[in-house]
Protein backbone atom coordinates (compact mmCIF):
# COMPACT_ATOMS: atom_id res chain seq x y z
CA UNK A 1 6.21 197.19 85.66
CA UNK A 2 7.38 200.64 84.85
CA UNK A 3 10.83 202.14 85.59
CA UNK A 4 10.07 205.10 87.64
CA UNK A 5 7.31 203.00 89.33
CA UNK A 6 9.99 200.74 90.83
CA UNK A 7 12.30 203.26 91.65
CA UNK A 8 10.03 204.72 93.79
CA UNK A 9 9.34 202.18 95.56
CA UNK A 10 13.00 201.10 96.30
CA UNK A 11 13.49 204.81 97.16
CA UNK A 12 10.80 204.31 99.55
CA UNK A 13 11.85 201.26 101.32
CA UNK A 14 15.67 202.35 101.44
CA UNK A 15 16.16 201.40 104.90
CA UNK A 16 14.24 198.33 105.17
CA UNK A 17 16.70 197.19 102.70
CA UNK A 18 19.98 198.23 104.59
CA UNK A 19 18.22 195.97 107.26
CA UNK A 20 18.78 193.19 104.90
CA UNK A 21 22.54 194.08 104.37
CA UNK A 22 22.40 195.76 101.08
CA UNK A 23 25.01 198.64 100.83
CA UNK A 24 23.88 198.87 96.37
CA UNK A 25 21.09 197.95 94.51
CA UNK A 26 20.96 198.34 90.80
CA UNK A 27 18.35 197.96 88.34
CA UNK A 28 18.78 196.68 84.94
CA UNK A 29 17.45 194.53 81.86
CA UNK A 30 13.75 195.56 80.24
CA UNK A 31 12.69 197.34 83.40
CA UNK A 32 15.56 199.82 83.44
CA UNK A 33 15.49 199.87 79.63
CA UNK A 34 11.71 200.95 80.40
CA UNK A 35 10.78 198.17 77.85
CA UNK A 36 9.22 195.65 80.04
CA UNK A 37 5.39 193.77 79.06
CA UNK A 38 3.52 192.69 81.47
CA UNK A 39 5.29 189.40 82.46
CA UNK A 40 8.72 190.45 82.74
CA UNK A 41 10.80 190.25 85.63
CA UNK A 42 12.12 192.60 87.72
CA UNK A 43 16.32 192.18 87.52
CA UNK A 44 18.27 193.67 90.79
CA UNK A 45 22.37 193.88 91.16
CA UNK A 46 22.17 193.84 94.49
CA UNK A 47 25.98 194.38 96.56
CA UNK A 48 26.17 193.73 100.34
CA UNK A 49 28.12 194.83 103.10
CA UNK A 50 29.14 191.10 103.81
CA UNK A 51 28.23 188.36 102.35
CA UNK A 52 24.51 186.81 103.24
CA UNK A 53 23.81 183.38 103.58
CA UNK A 54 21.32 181.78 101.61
CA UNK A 55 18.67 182.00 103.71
CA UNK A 56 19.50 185.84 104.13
CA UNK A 57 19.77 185.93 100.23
CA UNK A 58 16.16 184.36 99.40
CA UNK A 59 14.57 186.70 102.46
CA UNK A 60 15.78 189.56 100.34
CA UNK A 61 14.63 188.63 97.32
CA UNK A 62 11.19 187.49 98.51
CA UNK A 63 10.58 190.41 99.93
CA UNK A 64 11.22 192.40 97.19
CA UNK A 65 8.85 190.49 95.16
CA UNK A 66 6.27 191.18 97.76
CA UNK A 67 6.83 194.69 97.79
CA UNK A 68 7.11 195.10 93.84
CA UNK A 69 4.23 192.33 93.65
CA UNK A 70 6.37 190.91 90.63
CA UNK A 71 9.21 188.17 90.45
CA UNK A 72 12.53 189.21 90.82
CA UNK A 73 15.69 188.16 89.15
CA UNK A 74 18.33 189.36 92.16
CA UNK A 75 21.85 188.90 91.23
CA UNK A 76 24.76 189.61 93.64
CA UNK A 77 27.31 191.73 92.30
CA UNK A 78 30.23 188.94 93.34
CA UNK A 79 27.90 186.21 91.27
CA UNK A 80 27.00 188.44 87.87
CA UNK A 81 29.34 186.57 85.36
CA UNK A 82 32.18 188.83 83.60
CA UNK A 83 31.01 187.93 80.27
CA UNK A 84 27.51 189.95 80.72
CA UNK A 85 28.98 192.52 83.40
CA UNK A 86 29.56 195.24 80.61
CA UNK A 87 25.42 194.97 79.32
CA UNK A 88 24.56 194.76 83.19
CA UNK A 89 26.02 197.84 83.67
CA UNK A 90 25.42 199.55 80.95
CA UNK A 91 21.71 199.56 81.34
CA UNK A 92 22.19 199.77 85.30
CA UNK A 93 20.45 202.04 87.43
CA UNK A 94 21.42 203.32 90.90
CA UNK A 95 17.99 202.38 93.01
CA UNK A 96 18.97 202.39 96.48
CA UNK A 97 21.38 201.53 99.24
CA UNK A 98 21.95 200.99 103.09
CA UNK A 99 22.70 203.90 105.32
CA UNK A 100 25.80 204.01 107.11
CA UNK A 101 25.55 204.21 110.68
């Protein structure tokens, strides 16, 4: 999937995704390097408001994939490991996040 082709669509969908809780989402790896083939993965830093439950988490995620038709590596920003933080977000891309009320 291309770069600006997912962007837009997270642009798009902004508020359905504060609905899930998201206050950031971030894109990174191939997709936000615009180097991904056709079978890579969509990777989202996604940060929330408060903390989801599982349940909450997968719903997010699955709905992503259905709305990017692609899978969909989602990482919350309190679970991305310190040791690959600094490539994360260098390559990181400000897609979209919750309005505040």
């Amino acid at each position: 999937m291309e770069r600006n082709a997912v962007l837009e669509i997270l642009e798009r969908h902004r508020e359905d995704l504060g609905r899930f809780g998201v206050k950031s989402l971030r894109l990174f790896g191939s997709v936000a390097r615009d180097e991904a083939g056709e079978e890579s993965d969509v990777d989202l830093l996604v940060g929330y408001a408060v903390s989801p439950t599982f349940s909450a988490f997968m719903d997010l995620r699955f709905y992503l994939e259905d709305l990017l038709q692609a899978r969909v590596d989602l990482v919350t920003e309190t679970g991305l490991r310190e040791r690959v933080r600094p490539s994360v977000e260098k390559d990181a891309i400000r897609v979209a996040w919750s309005h505040e009320a």
